[in-house]
C-alpha atoms as a PDB file:
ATOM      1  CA  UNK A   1     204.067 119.527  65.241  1.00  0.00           C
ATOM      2  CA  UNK A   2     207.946 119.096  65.630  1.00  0.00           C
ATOM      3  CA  UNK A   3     208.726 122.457  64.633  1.00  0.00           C
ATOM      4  CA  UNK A   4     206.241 123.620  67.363  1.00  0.00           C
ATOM      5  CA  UNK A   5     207.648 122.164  70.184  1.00  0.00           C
ATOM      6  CA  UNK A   6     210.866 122.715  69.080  1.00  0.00           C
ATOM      7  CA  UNK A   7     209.956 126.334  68.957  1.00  0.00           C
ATOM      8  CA  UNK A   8     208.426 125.933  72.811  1.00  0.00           C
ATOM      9  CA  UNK A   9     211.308 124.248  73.880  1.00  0.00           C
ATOM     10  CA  UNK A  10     213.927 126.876  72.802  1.00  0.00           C
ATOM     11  CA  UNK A  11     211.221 129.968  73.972  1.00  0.00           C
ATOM     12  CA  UNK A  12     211.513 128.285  77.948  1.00  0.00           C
ATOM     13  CA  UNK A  13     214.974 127.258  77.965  1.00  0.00           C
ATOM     14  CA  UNK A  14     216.718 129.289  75.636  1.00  0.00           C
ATOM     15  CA  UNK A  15     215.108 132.244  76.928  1.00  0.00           C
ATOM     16  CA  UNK A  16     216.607 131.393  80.340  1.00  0.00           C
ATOM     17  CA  UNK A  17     219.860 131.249  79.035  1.00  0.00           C
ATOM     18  CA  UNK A  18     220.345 135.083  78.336  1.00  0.00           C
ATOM     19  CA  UNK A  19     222.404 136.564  81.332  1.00  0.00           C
ATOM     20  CA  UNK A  20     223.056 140.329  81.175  1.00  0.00           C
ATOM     21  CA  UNK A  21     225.771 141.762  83.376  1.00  0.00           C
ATOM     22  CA  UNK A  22     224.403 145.350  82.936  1.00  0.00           C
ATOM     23  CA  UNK A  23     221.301 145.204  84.383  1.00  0.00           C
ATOM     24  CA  UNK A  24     219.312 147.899  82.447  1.00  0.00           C
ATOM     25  CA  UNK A  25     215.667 146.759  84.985  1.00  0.00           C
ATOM     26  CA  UNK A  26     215.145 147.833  88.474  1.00  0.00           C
ATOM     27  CA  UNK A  27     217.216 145.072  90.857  1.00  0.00           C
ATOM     28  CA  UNK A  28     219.483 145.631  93.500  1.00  0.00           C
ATOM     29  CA  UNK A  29     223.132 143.101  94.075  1.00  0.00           C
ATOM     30  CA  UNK A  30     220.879 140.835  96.424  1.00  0.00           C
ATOM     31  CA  UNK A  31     217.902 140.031  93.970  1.00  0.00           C
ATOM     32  CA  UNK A  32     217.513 138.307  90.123  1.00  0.00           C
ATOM     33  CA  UNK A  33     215.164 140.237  88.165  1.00  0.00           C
ATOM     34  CA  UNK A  34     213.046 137.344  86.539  1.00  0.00           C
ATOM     35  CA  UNK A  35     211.080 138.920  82.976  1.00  0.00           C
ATOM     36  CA  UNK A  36     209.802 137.653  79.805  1.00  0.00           C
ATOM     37  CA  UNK A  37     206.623 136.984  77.730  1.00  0.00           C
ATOM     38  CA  UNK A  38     203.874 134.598  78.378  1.00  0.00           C
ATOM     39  CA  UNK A  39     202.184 132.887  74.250  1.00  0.00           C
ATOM     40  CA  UNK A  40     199.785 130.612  73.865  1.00  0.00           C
ATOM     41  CA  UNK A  41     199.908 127.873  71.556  1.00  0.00           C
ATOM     42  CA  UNK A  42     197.218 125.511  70.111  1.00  0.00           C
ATOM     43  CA  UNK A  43     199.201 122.588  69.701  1.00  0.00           C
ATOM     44  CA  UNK A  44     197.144 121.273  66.312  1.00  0.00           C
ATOM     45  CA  UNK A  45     197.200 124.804  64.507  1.00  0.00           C
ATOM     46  CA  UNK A  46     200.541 126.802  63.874  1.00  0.00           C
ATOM     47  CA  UNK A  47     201.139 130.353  65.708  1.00  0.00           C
ATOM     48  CA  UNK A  48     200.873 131.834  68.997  1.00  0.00           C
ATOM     49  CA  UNK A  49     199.484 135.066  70.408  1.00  0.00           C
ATOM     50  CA  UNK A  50     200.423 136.850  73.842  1.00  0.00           C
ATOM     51  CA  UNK A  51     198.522 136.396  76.439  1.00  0.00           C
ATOM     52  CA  UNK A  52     197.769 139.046  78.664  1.00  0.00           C
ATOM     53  CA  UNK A  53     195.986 138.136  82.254  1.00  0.00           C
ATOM     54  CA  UNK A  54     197.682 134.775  82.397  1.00  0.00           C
ATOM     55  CA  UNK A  55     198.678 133.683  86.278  1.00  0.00           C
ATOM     56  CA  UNK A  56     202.129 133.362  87.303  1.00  0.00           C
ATOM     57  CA  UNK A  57     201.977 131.855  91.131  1.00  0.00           C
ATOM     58  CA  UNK A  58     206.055 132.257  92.579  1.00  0.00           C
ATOM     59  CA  UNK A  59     207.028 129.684  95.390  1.00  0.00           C
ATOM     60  CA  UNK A  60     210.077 130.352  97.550  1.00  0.00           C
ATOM     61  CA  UNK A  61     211.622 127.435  99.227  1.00  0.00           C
ATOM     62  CA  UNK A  62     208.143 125.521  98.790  1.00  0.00           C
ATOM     63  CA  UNK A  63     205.824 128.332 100.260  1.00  0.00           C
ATOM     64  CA  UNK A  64     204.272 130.701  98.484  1.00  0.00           C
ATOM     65  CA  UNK A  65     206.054 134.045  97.697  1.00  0.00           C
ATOM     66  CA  UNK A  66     203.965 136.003  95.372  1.00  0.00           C
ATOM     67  CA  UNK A  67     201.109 135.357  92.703  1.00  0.00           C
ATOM     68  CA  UNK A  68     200.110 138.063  90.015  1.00  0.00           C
ATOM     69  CA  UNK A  69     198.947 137.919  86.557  1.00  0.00           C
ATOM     70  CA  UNK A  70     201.017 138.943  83.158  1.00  0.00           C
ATOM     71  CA  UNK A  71     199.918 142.895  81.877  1.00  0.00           C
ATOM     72  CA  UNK A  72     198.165 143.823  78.667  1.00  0.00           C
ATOM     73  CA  UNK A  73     200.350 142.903  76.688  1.00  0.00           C
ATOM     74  CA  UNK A  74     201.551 139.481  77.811  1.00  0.00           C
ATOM     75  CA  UNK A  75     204.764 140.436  79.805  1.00  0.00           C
ATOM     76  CA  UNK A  76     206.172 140.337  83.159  1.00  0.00           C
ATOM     77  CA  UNK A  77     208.507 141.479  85.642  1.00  0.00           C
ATOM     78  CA  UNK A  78     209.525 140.891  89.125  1.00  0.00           C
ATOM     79  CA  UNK A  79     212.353 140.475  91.771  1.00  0.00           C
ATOM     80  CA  UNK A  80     212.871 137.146  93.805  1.00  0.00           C
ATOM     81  CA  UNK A  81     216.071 137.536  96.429  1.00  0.00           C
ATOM     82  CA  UNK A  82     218.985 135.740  95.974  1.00  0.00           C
ATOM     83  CA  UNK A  83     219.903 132.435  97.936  1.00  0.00           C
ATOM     84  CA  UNK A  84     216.193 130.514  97.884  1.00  0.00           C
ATOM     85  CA  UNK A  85     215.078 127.864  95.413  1.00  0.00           C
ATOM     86  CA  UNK A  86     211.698 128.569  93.768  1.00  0.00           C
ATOM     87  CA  UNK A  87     208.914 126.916  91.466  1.00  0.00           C
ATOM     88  CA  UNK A  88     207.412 129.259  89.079  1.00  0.00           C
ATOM     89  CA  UNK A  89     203.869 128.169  87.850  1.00  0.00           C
ATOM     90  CA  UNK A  90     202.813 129.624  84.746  1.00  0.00           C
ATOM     91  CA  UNK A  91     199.420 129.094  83.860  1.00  0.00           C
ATOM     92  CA  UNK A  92     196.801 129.336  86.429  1.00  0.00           C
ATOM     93  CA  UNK A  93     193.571 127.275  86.152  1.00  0.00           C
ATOM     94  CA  UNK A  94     192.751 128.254  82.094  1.00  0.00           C
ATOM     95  CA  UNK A  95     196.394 126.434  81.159  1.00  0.00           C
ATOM     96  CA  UNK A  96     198.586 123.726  81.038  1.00  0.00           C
ATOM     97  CA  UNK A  97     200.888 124.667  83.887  1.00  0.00           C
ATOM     98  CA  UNK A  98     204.500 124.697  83.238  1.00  0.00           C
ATOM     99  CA  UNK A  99     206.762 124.835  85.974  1.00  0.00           C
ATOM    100  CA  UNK A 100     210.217 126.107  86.166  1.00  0.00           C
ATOM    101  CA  UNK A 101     212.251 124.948  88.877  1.00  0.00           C
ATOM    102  CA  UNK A 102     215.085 127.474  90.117  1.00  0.00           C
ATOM    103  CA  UNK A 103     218.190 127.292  92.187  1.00  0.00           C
ATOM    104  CA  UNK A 104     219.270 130.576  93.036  1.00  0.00           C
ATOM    105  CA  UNK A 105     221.322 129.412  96.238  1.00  0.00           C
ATOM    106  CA  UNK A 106     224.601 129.629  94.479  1.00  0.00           C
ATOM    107  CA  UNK A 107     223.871 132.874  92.646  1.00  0.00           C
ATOM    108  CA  UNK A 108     226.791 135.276  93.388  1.00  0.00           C
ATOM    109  CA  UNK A 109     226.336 139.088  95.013  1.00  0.00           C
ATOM    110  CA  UNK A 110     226.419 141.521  91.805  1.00  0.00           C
ATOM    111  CA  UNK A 111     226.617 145.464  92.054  1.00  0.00           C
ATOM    112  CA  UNK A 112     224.743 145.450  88.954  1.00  0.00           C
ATOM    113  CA  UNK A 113     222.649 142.347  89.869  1.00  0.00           C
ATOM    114  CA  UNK A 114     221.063 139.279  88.135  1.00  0.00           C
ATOM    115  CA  UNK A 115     218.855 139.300  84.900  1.00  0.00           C
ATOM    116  CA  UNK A 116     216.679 136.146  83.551  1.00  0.00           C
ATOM    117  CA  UNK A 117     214.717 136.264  80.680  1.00  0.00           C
ATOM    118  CA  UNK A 118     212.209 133.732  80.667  1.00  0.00           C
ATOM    119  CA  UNK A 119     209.820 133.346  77.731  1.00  0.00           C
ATOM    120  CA  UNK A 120     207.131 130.733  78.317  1.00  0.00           C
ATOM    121  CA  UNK A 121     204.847 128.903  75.717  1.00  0.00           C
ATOM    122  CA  UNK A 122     201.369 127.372  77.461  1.00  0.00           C
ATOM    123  CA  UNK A 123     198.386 125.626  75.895  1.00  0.00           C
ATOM    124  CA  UNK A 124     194.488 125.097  77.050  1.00  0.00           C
ATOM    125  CA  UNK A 125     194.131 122.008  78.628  1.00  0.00           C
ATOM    126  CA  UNK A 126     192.942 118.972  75.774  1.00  0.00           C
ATOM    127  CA  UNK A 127     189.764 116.807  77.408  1.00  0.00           C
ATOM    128  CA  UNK A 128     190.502 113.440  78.016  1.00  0.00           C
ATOM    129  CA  UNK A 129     194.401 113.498  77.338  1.00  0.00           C
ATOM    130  CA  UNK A 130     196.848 112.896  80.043  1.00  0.00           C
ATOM    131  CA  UNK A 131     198.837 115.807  81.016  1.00  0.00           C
ATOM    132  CA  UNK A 132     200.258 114.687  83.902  1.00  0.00           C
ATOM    133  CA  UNK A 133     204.169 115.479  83.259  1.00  0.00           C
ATOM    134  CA  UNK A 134     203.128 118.977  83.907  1.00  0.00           C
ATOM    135  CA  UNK A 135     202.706 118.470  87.473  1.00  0.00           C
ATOM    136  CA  UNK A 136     206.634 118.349  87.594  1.00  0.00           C
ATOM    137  CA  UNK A 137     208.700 120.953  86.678  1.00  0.00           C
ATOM    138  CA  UNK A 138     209.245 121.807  82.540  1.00  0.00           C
ATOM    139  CA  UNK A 139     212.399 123.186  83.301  1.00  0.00           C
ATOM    140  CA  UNK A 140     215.205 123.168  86.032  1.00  0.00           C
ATOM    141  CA  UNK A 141     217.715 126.456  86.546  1.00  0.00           C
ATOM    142  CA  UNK A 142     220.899 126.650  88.253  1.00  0.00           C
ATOM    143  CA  UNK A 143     223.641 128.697  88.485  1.00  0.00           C
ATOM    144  CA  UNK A 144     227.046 127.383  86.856  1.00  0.00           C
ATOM    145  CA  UNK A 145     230.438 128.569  88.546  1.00  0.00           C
ATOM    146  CA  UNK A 146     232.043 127.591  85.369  1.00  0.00           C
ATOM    147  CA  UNK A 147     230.299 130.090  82.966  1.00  0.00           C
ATOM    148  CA  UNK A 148     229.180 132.511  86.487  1.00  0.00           C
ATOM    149  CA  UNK A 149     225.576 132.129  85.173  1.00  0.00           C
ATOM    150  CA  UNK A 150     222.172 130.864  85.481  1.00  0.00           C
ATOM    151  CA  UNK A 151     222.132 128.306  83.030  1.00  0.00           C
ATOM    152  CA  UNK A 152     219.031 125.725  82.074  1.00  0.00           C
ATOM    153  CA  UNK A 153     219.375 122.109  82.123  1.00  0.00           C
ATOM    154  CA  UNK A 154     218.970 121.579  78.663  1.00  0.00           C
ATOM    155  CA  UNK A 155     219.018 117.756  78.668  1.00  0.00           C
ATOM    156  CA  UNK A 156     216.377 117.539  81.061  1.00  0.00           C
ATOM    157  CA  UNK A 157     213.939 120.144  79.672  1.00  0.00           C
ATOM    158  CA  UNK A 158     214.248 118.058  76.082  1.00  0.00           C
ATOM    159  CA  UNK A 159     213.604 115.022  77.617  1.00  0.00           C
ATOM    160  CA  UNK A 160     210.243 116.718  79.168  1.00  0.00           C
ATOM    161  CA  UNK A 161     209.827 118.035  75.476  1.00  0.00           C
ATOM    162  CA  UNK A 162     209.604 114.373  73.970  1.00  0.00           C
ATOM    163  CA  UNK A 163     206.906 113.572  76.705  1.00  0.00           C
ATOM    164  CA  UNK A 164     205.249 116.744  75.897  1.00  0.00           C
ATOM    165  CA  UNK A 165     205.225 115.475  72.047  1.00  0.00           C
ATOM    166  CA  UNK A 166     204.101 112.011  72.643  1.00  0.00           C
ATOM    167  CA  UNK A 167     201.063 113.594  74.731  1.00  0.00           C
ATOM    168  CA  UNK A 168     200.059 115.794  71.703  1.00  0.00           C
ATOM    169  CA  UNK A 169     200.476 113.220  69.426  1.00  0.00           C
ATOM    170  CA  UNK A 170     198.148 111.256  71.755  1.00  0.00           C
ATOM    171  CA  UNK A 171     195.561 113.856  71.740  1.00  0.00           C
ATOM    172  CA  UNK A 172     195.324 114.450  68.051  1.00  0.00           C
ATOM    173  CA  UNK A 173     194.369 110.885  67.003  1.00  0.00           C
ATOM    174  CA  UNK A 174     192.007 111.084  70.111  1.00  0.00           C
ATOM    175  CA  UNK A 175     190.486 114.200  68.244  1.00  0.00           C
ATOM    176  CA  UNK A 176     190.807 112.654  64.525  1.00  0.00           C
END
């Protein structure tokens, strides 16, 4: 169970942590390009699989901005202009939502533009467990002047990580 949510911590914030300077995807200087790859997990048995179909609902400055759904084989892709914050809710109704929380206010003007690679880790809902930390976001993004990146807040997303542990730990002596 550790090594799990170890493993789902470092796919969501780790993932966000990789910053490319030559942007290889389609983005002009005044957008991010936001990409990655949506698993599932079943918190009680070890693996994951891709998802494909899974809903991915985009919220600029708290109105909504764009919903679509991840491809075939569990990836996606899109732009989001610079200088907003968003909430990015992966899941839909069939998941757990996570919710990443982005700050891209601060986010410097780049010829070649801005790349995040987000890799996110959701699970099927458990009856009669509390999930209720998901209705806040999993992780929070900002940009750092120091570094001249988006960078996670790593702190906070492990603290939501030992919540998300003591709610699966919860559910499996409900189940046992």
């Amino acid at each position: 169970m550790r090594g799990l949510l170890t493993f789902l911590l470092f796919s969501f914030a780790l993932g966000i942590s990789a910053h490319a300077y030559n942007v290889k995807r389609a983005c002009d200087e005044n957008h991010m390009i936001i990409y990655g790859s949506v698993y599932e997990y079943d918190p009680f048995v070890k693996g994951e699989k891709l998802r494909p179909g899974v809903q991915i609902v985009v919220y600029q400055d708290m109105e909504i901005y764009v919903a679509f759904v991840t491809n075939k084989g569990g990836e996606y892709e899109f732009n989001l202009p610079l200088g907003h914050t968003y909430e990015i809710w992966y899941g839909g109704s069939e998941y757990g939502n996570k919710i990443c929380y982005l700050d891209a206010r601060e986010v410097p003007v780049r010829k070649v533009g801005n790349e995040l690679n987000m890799d996110v880790g959701l699970f099927k809902y458990i009856d009669g467990c509390d999930f209720s930390l998901l209705q806040e976001p999993f992780v929070k993004v900002g940009f750092d002047k120091a570094i001249d990146r988006l960078v996670p807040d790593l702190m906070y997303t492990d603290e939501r990580s030992k919540l998300l542990d003591k709610a699966f730990r919860k559910a499996r002596r409900a189940i046992e």
